[in-house]
N, C-alpha and C. Protein backbone atom coordinates (compact mmCIF):
# COMPACT_ATOMS: atom_id res chain seq x y z
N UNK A 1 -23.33 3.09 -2.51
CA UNK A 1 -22.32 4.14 -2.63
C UNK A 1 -20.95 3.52 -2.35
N UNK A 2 -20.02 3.95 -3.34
CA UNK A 2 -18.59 3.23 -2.99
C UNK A 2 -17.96 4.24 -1.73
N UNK A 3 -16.99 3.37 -1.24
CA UNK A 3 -15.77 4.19 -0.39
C UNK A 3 -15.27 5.43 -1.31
N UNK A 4 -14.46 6.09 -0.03
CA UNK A 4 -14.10 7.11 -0.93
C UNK A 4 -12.67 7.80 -0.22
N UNK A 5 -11.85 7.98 -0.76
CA UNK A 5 -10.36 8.67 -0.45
C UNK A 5 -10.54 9.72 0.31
N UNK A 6 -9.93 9.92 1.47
CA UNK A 6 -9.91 11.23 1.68
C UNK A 6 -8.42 11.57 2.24
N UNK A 7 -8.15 13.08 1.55
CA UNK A 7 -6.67 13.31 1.45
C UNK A 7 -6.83 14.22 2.60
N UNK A 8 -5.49 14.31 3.65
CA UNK A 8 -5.56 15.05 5.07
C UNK A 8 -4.07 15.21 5.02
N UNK A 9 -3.84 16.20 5.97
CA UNK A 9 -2.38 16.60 6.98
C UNK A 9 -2.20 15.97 8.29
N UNK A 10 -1.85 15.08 8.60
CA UNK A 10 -1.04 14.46 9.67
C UNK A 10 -1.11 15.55 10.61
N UNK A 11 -0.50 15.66 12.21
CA UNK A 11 -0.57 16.04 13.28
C UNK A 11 1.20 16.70 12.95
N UNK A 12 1.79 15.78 11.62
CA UNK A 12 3.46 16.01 11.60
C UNK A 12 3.17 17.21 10.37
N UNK A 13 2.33 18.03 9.66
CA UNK A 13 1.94 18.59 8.45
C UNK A 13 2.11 17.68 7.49
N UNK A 14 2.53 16.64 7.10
CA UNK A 14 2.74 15.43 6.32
C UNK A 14 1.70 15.67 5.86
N UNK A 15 1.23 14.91 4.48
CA UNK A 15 -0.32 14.32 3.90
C UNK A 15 -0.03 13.05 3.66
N UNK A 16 -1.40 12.61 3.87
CA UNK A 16 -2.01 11.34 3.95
C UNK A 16 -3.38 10.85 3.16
N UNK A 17 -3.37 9.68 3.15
CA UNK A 17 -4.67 9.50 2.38
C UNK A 17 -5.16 8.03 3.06
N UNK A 18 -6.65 8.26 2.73
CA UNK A 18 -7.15 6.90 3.65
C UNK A 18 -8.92 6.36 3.09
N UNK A 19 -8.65 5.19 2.62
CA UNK A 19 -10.16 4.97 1.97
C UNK A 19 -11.16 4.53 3.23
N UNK A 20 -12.13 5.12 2.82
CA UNK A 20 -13.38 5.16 3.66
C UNK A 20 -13.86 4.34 3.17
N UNK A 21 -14.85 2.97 4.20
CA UNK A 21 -15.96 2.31 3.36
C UNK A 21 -17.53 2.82 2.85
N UNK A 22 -18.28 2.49 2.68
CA UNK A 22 -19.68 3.23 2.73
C UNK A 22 -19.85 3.15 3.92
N UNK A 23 -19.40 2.47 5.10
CA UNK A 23 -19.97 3.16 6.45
C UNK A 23 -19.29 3.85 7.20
N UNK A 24 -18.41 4.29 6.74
CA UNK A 24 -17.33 5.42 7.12
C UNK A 24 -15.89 4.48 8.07
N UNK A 25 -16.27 3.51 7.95
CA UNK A 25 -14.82 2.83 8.48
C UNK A 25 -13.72 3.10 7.85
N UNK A 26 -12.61 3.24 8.36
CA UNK A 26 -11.13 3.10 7.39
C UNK A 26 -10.93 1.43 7.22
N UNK A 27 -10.82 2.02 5.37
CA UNK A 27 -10.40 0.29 5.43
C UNK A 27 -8.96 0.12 5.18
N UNK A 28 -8.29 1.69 4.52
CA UNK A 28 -6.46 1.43 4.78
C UNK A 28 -5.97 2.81 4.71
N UNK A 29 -4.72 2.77 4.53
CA UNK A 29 -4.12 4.20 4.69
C UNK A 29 -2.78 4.13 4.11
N UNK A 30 -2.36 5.40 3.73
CA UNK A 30 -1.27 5.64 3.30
C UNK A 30 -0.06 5.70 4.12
N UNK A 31 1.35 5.83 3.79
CA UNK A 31 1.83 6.20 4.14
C UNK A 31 2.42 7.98 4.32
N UNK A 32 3.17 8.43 4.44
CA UNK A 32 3.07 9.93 4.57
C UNK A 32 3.97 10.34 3.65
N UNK A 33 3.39 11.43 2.93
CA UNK A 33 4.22 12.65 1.86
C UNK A 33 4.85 13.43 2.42
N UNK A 34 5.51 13.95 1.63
CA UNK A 34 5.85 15.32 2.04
C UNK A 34 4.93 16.37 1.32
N UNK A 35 4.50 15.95 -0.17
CA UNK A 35 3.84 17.10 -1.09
C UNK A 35 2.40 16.69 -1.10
N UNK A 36 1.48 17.50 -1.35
CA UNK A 36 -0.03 17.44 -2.46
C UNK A 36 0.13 16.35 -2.79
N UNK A 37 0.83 16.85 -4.04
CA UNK A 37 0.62 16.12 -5.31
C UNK A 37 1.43 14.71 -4.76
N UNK A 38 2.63 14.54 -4.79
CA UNK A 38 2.63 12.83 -4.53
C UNK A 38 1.51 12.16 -3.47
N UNK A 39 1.16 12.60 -2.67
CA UNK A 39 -0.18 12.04 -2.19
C UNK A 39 -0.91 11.50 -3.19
N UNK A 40 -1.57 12.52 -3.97
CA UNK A 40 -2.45 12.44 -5.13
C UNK A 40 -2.02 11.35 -5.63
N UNK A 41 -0.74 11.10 -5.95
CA UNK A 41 0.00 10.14 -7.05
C UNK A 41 -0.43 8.91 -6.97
N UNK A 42 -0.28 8.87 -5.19
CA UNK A 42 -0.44 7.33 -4.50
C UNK A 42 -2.14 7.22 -4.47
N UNK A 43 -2.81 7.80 -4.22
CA UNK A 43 -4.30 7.66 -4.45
C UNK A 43 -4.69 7.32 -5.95
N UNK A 44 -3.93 7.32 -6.92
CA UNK A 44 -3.92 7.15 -8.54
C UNK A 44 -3.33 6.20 -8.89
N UNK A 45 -2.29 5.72 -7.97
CA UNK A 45 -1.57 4.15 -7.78
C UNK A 45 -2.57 3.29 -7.03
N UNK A 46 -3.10 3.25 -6.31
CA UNK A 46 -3.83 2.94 -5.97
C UNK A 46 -5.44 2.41 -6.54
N UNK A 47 -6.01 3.32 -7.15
CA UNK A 47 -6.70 2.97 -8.27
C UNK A 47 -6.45 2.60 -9.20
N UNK A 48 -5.04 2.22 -9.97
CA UNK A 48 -4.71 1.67 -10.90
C UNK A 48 -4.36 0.03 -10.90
N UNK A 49 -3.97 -0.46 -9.07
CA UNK A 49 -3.74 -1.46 -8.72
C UNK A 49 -4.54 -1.64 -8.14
N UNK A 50 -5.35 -1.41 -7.38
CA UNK A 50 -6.70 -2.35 -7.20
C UNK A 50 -7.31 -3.62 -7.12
N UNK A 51 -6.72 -4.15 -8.46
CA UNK A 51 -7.69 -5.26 -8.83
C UNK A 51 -6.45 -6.07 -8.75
N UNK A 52 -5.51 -6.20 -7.91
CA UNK A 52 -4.41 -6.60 -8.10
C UNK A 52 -4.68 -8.20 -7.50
N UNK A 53 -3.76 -9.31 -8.04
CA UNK A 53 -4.34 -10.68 -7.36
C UNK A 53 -3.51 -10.79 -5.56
N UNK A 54 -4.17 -11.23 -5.26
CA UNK A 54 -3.77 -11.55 -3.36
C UNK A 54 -2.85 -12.65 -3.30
N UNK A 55 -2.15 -12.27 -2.84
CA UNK A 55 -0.79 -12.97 -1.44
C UNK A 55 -1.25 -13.41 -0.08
N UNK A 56 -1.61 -14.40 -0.09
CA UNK A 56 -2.25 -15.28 1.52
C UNK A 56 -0.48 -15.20 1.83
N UNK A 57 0.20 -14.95 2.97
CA UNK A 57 1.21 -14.90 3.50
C UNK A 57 1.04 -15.67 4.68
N UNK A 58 -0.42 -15.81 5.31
CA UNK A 58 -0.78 -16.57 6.58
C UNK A 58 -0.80 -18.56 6.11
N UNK A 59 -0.24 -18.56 4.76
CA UNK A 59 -0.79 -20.02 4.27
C UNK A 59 1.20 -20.38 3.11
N UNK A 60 1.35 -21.52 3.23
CA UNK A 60 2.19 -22.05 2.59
C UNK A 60 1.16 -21.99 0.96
N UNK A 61 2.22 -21.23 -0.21
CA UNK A 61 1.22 -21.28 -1.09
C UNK A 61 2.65 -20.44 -2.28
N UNK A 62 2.01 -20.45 -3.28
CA UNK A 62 2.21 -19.57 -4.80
C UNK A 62 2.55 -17.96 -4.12
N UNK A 63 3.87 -17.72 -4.24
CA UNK A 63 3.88 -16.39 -3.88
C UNK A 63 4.10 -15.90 -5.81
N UNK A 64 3.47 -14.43 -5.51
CA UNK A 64 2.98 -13.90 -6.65
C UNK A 64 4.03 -12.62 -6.77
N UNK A 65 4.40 -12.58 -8.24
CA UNK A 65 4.96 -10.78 -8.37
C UNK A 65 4.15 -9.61 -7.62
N UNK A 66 4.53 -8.31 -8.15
CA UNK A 66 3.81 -7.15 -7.83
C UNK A 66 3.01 -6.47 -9.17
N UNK A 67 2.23 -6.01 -9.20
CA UNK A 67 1.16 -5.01 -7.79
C UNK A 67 0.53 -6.70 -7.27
N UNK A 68 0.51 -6.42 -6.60
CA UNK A 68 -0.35 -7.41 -5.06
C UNK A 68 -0.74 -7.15 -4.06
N UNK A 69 -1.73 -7.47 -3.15
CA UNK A 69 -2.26 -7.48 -2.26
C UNK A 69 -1.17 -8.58 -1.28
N UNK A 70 -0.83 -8.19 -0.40
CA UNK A 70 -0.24 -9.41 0.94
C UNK A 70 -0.76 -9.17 2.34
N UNK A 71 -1.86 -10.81 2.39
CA UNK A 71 -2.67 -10.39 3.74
C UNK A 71 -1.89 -11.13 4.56
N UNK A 72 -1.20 -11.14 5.95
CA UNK A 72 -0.52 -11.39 6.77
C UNK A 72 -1.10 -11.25 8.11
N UNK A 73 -0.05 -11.96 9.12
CA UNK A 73 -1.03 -11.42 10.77
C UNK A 73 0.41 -10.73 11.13
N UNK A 74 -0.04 -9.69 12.30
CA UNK A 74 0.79 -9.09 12.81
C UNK A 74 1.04 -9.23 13.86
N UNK A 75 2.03 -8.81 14.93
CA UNK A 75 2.42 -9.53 16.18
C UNK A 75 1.49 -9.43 17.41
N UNK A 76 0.18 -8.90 17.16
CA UNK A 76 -0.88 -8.72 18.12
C UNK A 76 -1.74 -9.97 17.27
N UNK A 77 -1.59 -10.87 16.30
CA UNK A 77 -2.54 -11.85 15.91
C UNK A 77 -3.45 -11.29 15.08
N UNK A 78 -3.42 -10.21 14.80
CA UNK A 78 -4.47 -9.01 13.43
C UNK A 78 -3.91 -9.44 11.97
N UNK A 79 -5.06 -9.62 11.76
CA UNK A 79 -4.57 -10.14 10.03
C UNK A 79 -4.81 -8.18 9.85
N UNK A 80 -4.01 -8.23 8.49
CA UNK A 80 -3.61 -7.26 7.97
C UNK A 80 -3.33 -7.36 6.30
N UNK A 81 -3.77 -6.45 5.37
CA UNK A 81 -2.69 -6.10 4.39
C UNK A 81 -2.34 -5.29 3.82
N UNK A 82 -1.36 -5.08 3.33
CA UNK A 82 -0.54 -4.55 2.14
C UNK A 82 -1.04 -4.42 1.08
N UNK A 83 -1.23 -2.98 -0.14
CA UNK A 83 -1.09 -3.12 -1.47
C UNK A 83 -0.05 -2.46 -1.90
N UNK A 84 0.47 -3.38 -3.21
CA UNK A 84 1.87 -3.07 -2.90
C UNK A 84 1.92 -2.49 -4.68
N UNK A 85 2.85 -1.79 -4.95
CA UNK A 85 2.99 -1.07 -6.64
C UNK A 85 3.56 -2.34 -7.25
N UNK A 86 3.71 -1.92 -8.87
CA UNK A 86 4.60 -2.82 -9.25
C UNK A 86 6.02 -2.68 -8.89
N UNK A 87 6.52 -1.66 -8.08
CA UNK A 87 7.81 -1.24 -8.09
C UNK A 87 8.06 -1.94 -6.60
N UNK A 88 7.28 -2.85 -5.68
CA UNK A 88 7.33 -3.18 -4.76
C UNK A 88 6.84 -2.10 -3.45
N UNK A 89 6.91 -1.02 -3.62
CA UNK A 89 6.49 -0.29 -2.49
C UNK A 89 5.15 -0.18 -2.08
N UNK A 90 4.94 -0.18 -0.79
CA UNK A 90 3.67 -0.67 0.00
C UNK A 90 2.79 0.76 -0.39
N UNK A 91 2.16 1.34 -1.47
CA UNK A 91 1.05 2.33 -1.20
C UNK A 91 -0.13 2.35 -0.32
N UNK A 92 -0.83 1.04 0.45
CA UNK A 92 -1.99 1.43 1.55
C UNK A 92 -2.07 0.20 1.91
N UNK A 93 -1.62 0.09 3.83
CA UNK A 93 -2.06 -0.62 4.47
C UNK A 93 -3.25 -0.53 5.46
N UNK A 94 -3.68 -1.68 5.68
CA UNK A 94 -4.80 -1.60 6.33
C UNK A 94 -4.71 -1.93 7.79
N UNK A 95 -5.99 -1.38 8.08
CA UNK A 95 -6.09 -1.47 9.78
C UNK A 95 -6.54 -3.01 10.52
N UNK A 96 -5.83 -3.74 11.45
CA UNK A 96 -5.98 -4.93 12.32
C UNK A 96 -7.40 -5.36 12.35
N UNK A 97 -7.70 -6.44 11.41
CA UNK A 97 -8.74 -7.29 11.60
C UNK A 97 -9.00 -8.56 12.37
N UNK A 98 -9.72 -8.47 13.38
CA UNK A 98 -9.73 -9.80 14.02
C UNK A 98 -9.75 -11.35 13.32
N UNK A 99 -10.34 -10.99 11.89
CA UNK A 99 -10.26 -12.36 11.41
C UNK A 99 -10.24 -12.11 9.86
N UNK A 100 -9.31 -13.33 8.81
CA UNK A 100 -9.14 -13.35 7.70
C UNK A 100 -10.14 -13.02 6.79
N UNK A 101 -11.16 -13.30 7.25
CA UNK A 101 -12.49 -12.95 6.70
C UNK A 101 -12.49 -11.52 6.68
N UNK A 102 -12.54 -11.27 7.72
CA UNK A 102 -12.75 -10.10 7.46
C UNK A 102 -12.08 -9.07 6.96
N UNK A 103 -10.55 -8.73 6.55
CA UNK A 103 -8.93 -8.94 5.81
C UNK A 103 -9.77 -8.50 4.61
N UNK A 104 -10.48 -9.94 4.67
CA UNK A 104 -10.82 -10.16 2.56
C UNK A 104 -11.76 -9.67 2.62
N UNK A 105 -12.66 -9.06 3.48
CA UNK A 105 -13.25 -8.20 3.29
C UNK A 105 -12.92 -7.03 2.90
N UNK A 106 -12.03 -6.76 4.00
CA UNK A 106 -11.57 -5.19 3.03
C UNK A 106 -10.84 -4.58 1.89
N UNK A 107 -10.27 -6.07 1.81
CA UNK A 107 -9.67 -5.95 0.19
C UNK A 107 -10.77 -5.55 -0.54
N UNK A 108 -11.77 -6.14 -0.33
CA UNK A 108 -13.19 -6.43 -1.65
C UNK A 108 -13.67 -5.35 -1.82
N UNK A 109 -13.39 -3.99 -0.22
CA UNK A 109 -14.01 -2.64 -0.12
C UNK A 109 -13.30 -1.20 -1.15
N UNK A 110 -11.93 -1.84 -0.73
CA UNK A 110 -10.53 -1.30 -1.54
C UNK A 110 -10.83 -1.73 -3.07
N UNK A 111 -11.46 -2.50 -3.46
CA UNK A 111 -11.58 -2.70 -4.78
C UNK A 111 -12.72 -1.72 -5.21
C-alpha cells in the first residue's frame, strides 16, 4: 500500500498537508495555506514533482535546476529535505533523520 496525503487545519485554522508512509510515519509536510483549495494545489504540485532528480547539499557536487529534491543537515546534525517547484518554492519538507540513508529513504517513500 502506498503513503497517502492527508489534508488537516493547523492549531492556527491554517491547512496543511502531510504524506504518510505505509506505516503511518510522516515522511514530510507542507507548509501552511490560508485556503482548501491552494492546499489541494500543493498536494497536486507535489505529485507532479515527485520524480524530481536530488540535490546532495551535504556533498561538494553538480547543483541542479528546479523541481528538485535538496537533502541537507540541519543545525541539530538531521539530514533533511526539501521538494522544491519549478518556480523554486519549497512545497514539502521533511522531518529530521538521523542518517542520509535514511533522508533517501524518504525521498523513495515521497515518490
Amino acid at each position: 500500500m502506498p503513503g497517502k496525503f492527508e489534508v488537516y487545519k493547523d492549531a492556527a485554522g491554517k491547512f496543511r498537508f502531510r504524506l504518510n508512509a505505509e506505516n503511518n510515519r510522516i515522511v514530510a509536510a507542507s507548509e501552511a495555506y490560508e485556503q482548501h483549495a491552494s492546499c489541494i494545489k500543493g498536494v497536486k504540485s507535489v505529485q507532479k514533482n515527485c520524480n524530481a532528480e536530488i540535490e546532495d547539499m551535504t556533498i561538494e557536487g553538480k547543483r541542479i535546476s528546479n523541481p528538485k529534491y535538496q537533502v541537507f543537515c540541519d543545525e541539530n546534525a538531521k539530514f533533511r529535505f526539501h521538494l522544491n517547484a519549478s518556480n523554486g518554492e519549497i512545497i514539502a519538507q521533511s522531518e529530521g533523520y538521523e542518517t542520509k540513508e535514511g533522508c533517501m529513504n524518504g525521498i523513495e517513500a515521497f515518490r
